[in-house]
C-alpha atoms as a PDB file:
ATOM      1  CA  UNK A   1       0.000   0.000   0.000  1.00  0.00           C
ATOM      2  CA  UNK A   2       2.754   2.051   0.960  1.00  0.00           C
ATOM      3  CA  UNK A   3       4.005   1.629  -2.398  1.00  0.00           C
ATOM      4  CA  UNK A   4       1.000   2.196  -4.173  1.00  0.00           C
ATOM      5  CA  UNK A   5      -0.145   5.145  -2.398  1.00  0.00           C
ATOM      6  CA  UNK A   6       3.751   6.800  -2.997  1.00  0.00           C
ATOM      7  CA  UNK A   7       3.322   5.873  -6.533  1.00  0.00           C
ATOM      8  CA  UNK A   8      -0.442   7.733  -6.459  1.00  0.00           C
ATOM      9  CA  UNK A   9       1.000  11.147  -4.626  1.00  0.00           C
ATOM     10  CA  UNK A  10       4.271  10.866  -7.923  1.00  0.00           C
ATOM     11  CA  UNK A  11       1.419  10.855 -10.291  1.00  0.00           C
ATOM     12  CA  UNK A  12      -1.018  13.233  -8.548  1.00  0.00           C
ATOM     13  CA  UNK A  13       2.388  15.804  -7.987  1.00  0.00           C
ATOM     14  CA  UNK A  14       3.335  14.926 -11.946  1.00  0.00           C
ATOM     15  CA  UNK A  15      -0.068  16.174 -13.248  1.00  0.00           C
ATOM     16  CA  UNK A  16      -0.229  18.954 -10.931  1.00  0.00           C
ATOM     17  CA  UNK A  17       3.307  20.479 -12.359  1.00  0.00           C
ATOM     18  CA  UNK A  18       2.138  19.840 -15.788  1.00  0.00           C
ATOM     19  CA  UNK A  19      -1.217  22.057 -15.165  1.00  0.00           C
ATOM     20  CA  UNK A  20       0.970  24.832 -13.286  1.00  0.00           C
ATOM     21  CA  UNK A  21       3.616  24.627 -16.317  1.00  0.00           C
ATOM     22  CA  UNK A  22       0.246  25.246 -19.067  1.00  0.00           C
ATOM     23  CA  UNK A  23       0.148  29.480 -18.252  1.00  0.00           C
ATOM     24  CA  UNK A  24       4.279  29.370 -18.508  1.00  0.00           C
ATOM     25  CA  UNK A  25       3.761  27.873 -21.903  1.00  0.00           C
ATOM     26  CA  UNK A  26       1.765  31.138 -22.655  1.00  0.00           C
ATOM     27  CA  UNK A  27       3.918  33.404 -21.180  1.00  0.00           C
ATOM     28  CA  UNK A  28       6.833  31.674 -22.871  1.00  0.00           C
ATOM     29  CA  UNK A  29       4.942  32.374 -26.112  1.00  0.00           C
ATOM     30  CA  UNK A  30       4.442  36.102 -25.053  1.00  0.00           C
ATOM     31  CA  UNK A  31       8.129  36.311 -24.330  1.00  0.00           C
ATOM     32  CA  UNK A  32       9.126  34.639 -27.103  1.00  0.00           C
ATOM     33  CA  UNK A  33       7.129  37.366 -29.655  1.00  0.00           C
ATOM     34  CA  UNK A  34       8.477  40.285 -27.448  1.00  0.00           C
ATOM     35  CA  UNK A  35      11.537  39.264 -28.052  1.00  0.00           C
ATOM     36  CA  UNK A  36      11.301  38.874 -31.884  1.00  0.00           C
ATOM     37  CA  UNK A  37       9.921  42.008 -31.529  1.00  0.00           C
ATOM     38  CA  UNK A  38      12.702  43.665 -30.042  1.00  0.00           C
ATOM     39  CA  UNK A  39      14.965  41.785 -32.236  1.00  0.00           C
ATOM     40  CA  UNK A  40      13.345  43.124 -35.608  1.00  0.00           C
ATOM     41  CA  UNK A  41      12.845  46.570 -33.703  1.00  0.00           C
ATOM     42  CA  UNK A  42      16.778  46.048 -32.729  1.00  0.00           C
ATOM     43  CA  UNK A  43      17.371  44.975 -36.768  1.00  0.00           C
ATOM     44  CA  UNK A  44      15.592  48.163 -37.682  1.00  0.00           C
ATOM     45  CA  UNK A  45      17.701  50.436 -35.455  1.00  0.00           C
ATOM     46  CA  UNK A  46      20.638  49.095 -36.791  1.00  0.00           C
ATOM     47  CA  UNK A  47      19.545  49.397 -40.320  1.00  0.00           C
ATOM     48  CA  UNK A  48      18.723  53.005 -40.214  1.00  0.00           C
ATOM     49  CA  UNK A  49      21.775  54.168 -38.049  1.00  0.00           C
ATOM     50  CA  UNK A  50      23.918  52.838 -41.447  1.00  0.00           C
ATOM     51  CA  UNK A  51      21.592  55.394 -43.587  1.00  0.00           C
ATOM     52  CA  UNK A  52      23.645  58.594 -44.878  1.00  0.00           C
ATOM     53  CA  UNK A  53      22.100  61.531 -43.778  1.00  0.00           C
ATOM     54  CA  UNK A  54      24.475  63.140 -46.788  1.00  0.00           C
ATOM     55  CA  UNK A  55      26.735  64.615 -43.685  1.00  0.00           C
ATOM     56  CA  UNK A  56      29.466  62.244 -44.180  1.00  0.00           C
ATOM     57  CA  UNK A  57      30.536  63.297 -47.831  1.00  0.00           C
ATOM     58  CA  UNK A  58      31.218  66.876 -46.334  1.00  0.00           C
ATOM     59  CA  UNK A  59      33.182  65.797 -42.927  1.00  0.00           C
ATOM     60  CA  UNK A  60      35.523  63.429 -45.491  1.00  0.00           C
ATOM     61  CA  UNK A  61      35.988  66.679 -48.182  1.00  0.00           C
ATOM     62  CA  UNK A  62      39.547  67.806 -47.590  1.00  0.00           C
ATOM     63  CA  UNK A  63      39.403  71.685 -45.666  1.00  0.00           C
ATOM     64  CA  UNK A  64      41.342  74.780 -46.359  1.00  0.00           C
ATOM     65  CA  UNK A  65      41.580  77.331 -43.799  1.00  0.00           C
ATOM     66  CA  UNK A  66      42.192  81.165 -45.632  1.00  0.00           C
ATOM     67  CA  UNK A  67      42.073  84.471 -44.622  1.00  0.00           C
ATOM     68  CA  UNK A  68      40.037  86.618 -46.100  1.00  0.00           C
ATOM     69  CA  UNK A  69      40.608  90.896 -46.026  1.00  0.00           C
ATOM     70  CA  UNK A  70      38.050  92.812 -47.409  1.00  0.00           C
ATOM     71  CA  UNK A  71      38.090  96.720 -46.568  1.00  0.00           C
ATOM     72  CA  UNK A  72      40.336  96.278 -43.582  1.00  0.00           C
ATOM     73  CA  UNK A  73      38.864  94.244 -41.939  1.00  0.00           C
ATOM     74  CA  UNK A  74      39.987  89.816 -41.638  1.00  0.00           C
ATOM     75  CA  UNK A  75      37.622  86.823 -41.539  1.00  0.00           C
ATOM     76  CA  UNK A  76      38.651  83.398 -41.050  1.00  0.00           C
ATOM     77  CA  UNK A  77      37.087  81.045 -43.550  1.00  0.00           C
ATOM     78  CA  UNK A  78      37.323  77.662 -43.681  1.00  0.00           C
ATOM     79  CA  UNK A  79      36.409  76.115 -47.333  1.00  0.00           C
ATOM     80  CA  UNK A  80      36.514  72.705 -49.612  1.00  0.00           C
ATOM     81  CA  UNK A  81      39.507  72.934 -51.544  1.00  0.00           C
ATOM     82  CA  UNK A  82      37.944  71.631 -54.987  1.00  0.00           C
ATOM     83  CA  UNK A  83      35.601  74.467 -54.377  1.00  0.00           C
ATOM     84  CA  UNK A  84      35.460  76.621 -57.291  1.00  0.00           C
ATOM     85  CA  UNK A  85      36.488  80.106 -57.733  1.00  0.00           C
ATOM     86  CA  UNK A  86      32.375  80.796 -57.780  1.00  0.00           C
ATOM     87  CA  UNK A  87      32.138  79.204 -55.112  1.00  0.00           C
ATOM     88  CA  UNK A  88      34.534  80.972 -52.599  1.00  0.00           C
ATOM     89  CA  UNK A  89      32.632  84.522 -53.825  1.00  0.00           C
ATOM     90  CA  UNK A  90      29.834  82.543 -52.808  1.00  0.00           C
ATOM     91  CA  UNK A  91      30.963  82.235 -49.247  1.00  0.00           C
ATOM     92  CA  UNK A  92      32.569  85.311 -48.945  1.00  0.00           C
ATOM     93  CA  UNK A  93      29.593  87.028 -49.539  1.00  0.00           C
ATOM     94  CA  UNK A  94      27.934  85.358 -46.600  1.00  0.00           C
ATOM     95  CA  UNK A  95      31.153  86.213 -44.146  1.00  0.00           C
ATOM     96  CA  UNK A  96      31.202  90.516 -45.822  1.00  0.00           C
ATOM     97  CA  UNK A  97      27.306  90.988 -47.446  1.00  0.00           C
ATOM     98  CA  UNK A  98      29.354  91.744 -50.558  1.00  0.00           C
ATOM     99  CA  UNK A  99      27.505  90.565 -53.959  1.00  0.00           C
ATOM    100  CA  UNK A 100      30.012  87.815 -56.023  1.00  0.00           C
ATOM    101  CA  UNK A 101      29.632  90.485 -59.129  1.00  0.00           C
ATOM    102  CA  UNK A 102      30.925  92.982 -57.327  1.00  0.00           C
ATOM    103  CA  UNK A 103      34.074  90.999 -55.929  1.00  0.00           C
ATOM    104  CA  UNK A 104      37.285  91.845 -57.422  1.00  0.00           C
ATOM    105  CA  UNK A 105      39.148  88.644 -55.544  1.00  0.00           C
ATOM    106  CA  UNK A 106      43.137  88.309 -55.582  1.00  0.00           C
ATOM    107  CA  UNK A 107      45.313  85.456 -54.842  1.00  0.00           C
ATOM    108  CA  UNK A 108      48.635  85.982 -57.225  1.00  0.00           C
ATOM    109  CA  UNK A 109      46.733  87.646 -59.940  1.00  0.00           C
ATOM    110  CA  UNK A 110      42.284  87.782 -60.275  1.00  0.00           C
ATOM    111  CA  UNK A 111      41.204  84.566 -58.687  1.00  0.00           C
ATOM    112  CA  UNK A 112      39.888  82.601 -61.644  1.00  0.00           C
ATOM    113  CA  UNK A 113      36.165  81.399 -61.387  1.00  0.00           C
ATOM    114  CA  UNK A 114      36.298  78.870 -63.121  1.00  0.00           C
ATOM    115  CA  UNK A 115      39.086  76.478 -61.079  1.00  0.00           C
ATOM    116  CA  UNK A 116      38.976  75.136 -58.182  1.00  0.00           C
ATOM    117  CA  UNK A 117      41.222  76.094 -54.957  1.00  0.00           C
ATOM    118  CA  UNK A 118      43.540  73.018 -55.708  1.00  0.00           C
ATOM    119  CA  UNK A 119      44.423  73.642 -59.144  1.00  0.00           C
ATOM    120  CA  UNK A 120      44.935  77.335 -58.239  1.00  0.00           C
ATOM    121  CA  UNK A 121      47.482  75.773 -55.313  1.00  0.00           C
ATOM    122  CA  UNK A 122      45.376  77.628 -52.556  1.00  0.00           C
ATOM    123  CA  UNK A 123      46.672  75.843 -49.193  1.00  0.00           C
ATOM    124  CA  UNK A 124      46.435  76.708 -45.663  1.00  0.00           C
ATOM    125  CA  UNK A 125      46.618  79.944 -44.232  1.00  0.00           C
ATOM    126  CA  UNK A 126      46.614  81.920 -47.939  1.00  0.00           C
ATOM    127  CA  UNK A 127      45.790  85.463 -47.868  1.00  0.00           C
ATOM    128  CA  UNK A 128      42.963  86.372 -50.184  1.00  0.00           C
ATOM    129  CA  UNK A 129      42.422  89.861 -50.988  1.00  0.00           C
ATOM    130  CA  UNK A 130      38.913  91.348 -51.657  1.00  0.00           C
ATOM    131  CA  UNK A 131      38.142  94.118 -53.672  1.00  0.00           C
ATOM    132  CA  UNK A 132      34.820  95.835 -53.706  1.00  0.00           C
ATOM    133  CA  UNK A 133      31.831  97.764 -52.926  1.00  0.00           C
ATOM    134  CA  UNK A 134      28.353  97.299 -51.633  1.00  0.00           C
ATOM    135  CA  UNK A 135      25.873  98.156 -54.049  1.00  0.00           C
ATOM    136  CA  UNK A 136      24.670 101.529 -51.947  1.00  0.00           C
ATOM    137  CA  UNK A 137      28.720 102.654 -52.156  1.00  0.00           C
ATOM    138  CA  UNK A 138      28.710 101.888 -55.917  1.00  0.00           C
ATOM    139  CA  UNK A 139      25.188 104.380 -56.430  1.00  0.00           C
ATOM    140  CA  UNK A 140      26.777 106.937 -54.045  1.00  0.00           C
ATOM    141  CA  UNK A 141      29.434 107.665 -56.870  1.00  0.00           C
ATOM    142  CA  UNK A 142      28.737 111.021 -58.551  1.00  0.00           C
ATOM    143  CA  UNK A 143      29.668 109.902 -62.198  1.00  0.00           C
ATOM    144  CA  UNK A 144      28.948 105.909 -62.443  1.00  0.00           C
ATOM    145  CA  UNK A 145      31.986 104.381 -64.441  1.00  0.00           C
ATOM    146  CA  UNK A 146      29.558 102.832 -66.990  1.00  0.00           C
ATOM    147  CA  UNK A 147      28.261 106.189 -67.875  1.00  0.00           C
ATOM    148  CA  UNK A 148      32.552 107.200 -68.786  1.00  0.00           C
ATOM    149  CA  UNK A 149      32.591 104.092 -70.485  1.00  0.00           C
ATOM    150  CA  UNK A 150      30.042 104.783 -72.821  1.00  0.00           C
ATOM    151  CA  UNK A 151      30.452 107.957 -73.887  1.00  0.00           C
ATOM    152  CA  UNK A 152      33.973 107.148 -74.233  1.00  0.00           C
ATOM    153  CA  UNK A 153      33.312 104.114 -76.851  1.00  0.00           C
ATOM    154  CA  UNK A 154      31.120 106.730 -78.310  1.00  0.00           C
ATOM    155  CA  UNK A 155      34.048 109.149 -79.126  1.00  0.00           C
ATOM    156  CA  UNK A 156      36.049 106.319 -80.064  1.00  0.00           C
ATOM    157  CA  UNK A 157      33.953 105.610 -82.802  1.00  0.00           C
ATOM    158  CA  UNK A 158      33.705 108.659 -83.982  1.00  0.00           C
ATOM    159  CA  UNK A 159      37.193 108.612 -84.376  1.00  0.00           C
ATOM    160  CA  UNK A 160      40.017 107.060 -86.600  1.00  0.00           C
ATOM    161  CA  UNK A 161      41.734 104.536 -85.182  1.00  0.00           C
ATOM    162  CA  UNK A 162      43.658 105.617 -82.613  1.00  0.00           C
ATOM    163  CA  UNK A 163      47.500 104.164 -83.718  1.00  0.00           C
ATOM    164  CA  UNK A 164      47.084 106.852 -86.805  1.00  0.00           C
ATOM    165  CA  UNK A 165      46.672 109.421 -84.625  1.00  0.00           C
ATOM    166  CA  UNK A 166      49.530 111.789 -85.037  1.00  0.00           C
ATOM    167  CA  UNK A 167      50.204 112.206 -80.834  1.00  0.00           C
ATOM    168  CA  UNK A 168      50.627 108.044 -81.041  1.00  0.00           C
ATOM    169  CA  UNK A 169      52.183 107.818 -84.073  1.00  0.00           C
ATOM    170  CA  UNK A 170      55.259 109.756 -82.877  1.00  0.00           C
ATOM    171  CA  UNK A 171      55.767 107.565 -80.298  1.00  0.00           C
ATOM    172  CA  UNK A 172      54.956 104.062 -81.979  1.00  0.00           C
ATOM    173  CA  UNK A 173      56.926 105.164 -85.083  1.00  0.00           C
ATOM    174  CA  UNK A 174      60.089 104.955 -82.540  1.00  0.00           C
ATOM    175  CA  UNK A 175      59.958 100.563 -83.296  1.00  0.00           C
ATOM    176  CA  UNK A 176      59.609  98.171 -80.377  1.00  0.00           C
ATOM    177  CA  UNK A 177      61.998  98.674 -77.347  1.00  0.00           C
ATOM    178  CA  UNK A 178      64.690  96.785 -76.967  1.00  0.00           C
ATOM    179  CA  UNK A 179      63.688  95.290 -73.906  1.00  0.00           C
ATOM    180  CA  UNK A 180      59.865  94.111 -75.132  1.00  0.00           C
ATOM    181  CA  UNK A 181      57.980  91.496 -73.481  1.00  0.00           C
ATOM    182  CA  UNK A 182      56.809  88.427 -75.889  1.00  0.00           C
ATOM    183  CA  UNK A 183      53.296  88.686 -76.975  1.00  0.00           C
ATOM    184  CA  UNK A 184      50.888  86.310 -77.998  1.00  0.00           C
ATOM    185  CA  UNK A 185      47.375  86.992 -79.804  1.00  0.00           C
ATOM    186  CA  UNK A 186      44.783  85.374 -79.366  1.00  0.00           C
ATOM    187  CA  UNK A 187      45.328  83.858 -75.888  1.00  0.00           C
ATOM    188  CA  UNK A 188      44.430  85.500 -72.320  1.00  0.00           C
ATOM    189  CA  UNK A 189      46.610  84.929 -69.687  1.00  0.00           C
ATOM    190  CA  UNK A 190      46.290  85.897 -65.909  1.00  0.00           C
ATOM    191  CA  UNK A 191      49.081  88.714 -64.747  1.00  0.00           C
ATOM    192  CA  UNK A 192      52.494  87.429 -64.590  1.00  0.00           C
ATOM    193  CA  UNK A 193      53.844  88.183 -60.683  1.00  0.00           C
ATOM    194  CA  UNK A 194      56.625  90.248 -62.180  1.00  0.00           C
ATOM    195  CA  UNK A 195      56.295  93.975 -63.368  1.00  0.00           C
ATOM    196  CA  UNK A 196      54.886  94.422 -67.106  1.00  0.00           C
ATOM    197  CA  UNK A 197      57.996  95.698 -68.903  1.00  0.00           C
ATOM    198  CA  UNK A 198      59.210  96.966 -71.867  1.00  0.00           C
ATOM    199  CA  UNK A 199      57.045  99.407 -73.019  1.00  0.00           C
ATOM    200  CA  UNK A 200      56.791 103.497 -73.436  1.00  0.00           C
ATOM    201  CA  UNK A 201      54.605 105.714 -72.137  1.00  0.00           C
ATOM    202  CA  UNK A 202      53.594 109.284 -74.411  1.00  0.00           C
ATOM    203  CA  UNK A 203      56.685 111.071 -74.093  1.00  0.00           C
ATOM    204  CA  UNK A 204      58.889 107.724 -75.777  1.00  0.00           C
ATOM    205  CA  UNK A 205      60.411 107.067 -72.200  1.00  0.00           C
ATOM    206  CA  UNK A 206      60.492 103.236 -70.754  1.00  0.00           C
ATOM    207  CA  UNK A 207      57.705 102.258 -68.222  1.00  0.00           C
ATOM    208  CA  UNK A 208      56.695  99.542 -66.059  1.00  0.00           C
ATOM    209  CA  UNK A 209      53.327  98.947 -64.586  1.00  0.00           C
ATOM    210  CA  UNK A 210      53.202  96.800 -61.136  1.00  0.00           C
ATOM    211  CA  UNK A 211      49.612  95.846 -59.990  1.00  0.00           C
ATOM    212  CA  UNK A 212      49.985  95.453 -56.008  1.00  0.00           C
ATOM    213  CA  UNK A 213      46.761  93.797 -55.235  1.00  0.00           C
ATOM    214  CA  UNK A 214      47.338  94.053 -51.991  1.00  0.00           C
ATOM    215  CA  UNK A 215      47.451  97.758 -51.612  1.00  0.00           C
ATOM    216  CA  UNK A 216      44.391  97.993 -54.697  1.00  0.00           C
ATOM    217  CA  UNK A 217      47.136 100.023 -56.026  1.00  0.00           C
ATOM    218  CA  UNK A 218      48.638 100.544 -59.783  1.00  0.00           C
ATOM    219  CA  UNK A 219      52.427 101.953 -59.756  1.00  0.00           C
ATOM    220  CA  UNK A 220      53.317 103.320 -62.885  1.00  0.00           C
ATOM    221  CA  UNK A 221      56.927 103.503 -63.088  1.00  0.00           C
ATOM    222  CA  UNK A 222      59.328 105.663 -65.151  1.00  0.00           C
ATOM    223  CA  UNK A 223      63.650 106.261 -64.773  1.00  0.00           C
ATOM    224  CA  UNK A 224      62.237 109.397 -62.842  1.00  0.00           C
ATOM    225  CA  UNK A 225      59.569 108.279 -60.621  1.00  0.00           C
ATOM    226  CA  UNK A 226      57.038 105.417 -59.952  1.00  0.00           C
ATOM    227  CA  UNK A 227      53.354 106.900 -59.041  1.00  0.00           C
ATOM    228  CA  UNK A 228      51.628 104.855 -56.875  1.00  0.00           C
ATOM    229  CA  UNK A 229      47.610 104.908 -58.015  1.00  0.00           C
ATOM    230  CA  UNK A 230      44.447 104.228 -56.021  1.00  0.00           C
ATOM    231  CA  UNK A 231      42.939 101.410 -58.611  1.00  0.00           C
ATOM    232  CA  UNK A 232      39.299 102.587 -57.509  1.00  0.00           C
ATOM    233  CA  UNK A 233      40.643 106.112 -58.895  1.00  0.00           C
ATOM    234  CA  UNK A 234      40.955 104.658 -62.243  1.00  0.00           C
ATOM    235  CA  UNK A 235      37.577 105.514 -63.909  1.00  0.00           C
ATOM    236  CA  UNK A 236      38.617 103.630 -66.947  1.00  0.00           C
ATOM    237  CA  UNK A 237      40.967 101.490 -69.241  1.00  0.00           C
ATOM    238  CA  UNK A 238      40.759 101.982 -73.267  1.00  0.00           C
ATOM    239  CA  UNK A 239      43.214  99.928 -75.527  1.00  0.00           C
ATOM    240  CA  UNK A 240      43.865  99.095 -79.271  1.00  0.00           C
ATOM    241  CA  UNK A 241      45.774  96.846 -81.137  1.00  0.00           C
ATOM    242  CA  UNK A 242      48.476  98.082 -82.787  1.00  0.00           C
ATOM    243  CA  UNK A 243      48.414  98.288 -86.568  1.00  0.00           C
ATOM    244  CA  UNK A 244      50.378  95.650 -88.593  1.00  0.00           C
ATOM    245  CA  UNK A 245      51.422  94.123 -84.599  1.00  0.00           C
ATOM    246  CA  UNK A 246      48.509  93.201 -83.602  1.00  0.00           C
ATOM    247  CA  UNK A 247      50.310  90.893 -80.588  1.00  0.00           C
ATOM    248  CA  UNK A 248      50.683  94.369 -78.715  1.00  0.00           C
ATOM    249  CA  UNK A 249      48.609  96.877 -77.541  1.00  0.00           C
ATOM    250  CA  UNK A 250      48.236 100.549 -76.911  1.00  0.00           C
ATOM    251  CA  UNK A 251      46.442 101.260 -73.978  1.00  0.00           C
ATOM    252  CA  UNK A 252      45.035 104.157 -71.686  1.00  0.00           C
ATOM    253  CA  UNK A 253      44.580 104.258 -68.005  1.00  0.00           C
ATOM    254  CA  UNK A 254      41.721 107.331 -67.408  1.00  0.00           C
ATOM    255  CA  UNK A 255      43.168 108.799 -63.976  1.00  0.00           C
ATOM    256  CA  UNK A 256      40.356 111.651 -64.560  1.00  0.00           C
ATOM    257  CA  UNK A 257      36.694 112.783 -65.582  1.00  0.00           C
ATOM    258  CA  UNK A 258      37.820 114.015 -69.097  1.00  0.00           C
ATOM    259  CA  UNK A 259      40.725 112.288 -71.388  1.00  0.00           C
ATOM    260  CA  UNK A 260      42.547 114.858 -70.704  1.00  0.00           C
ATOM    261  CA  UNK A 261      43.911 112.726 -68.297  1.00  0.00           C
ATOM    262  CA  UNK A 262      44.702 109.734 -69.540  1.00  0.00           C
ATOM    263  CA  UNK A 263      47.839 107.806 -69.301  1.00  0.00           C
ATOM    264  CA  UNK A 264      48.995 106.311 -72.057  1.00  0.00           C
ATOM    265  CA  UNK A 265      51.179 102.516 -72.137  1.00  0.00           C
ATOM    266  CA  UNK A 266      52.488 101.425 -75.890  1.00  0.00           C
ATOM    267  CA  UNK A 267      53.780  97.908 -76.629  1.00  0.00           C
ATOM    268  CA  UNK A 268      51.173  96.194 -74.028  1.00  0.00           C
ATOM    269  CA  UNK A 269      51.398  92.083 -75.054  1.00  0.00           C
ATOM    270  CA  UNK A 270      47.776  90.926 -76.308  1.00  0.00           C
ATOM    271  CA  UNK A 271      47.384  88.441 -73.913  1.00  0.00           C
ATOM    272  CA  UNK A 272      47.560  90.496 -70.939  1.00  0.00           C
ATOM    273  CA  UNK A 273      44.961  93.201 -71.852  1.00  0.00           C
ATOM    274  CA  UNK A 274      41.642  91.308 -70.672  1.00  0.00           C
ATOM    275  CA  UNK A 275      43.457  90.736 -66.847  1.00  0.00           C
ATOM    276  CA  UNK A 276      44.440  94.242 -66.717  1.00  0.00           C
ATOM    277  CA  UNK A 277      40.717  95.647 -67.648  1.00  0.00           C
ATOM    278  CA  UNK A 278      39.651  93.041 -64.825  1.00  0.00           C
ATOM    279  CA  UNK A 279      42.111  93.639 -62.499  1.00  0.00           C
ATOM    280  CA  UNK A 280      42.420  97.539 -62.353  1.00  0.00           C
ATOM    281  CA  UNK A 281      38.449  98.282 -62.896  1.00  0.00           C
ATOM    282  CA  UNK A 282      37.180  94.504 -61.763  1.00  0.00           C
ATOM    283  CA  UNK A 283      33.938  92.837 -62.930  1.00  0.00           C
ATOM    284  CA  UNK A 284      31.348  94.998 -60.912  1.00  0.00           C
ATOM    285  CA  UNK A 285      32.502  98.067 -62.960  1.00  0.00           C
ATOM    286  CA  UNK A 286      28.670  97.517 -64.793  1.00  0.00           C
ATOM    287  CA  UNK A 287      26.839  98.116 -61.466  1.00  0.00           C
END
């Protein structure tokens, strides 16, 4: 009996345990979807932290830290070098409020557009100069340079050319100087870093133009004397090829209101005429 009834109380215990273990079987089955459901939720998080938010491209760009000097005063800029020349107006007008088209910038020579920092060998810690006025300075300016402009195109037209003119032809009938730079027509090329040389000015005598960008100044330099010019005084620049030499220029820098005034450069080489123009009066000389 003893036997039997231990066997009985085994059995009755068994049966009991199996009808306590039924609700774990539930909550096993609970657990087990919670947990597949943190698993896919934990799946999910992962896949969306490996999504680009488009960030990374920029933090892996390499940097180029410049200084920037606009009207005496120095920002600290900090820029893509494959940037473009575009570009950098671009951000320098959002560091000065000054309009790209009315940015003459300088970094050895006008700061090309069109080519990015690297190919123009910006690096760290560059200078670039900035050149310009707001659009409120520009109106403020008694006689707007694009008003000189025209109505000296105007007179030119009404004119002969100017090489046959007897004041130039005195001067040009004197040959090349010895000392002549080589020209090229048909190309443009940015300012060499070296004076312009070789050349006379009205009265036959050698000059030498050096464009110190960063003092915005023109020095026009004879045996005597070098004059050292404001370039925002410069209300405008006229040239002309030179008959039978067209690789060389003559060309006119309008220190005045009337032509009375102007200064006159022969034996300019061709491809240097278009970066003097931009350089001396810049590219927001139409505002």
């Amino acid at each position: 009996m003893a036997t039997q009834d231990g066997s009985e109380e085994v059995v009755m215990e068994t049966e009991a345990k199996a009808k306590e273990a039924e609700p774990l079987g539930e909550d096993a089955e609970k657990v087990d979807t919670e947990s597949t459901s943190h698993t896919d939720a934990g799946n999910s998080t992962t896949q969306d932290s490996s999504i680009s938010n488009g960030d990374d491209a920029d933090d892996k760009q390499e940097m180029v830290d410049l200084k920037i000097i606009w009207n005496k005063n120095k920002y600290d800029l900090k820029i893509p070098v494959d940037d473009t020349g575009a570009k950098l107006k671009e951000s320098i007008h959002s560091l000065t409020g000054l309009p790209p088209a009315m940015q003459k910038v300088m970094y050895k020579g006008l700061l090309p557009e069109d080519k990015t920092l690297r190919e123009i060998k910006i690096t760290n810690g560059a200078k670039i100069m900035v050149v310009g006025s707001t659009i409120n300075d520009v109106l403020a300016v008694n006689t707007p340079k694009e008003v000189i402009q025209q109505e000296v195109k105007a007179e030119e037209n009404k004119k002969e050319p100017l090489c046959r003119q007897k004041q130039h032809r005195k001067v040009l009938d004197k040959g090349k100087p010895d000392d002549i730079m080589p020209a090229i027509k048909g190309t443009k090329e940015r300012l060499p870093t070296v004076p312009l040389s070789g050349m006379f000015n009205k009265s036959g005598g050698k000059v030498r133009l050096t464009f110190k960008l960063e003092q915005d100044q023109l020095w026009i330099g004879t045996k005597e004397r070098t004059e050292k010019v404001p370039m925002g005084s410069i209300k405008n620049v006229v040239s002309e090829p030179i008959e039978d030499h067209e690789d060389y220029h003559m060309m006119a820098f309008q220190l005045g209101p009337t032509e009375a005034s102007q200064y006159w450069v022969y034996w300019v080489p061709a491809q240097f005429v278009d970066a003097i123009k931009d350089t001396v009066l810049g590219k927001w000389q139409y505002f």
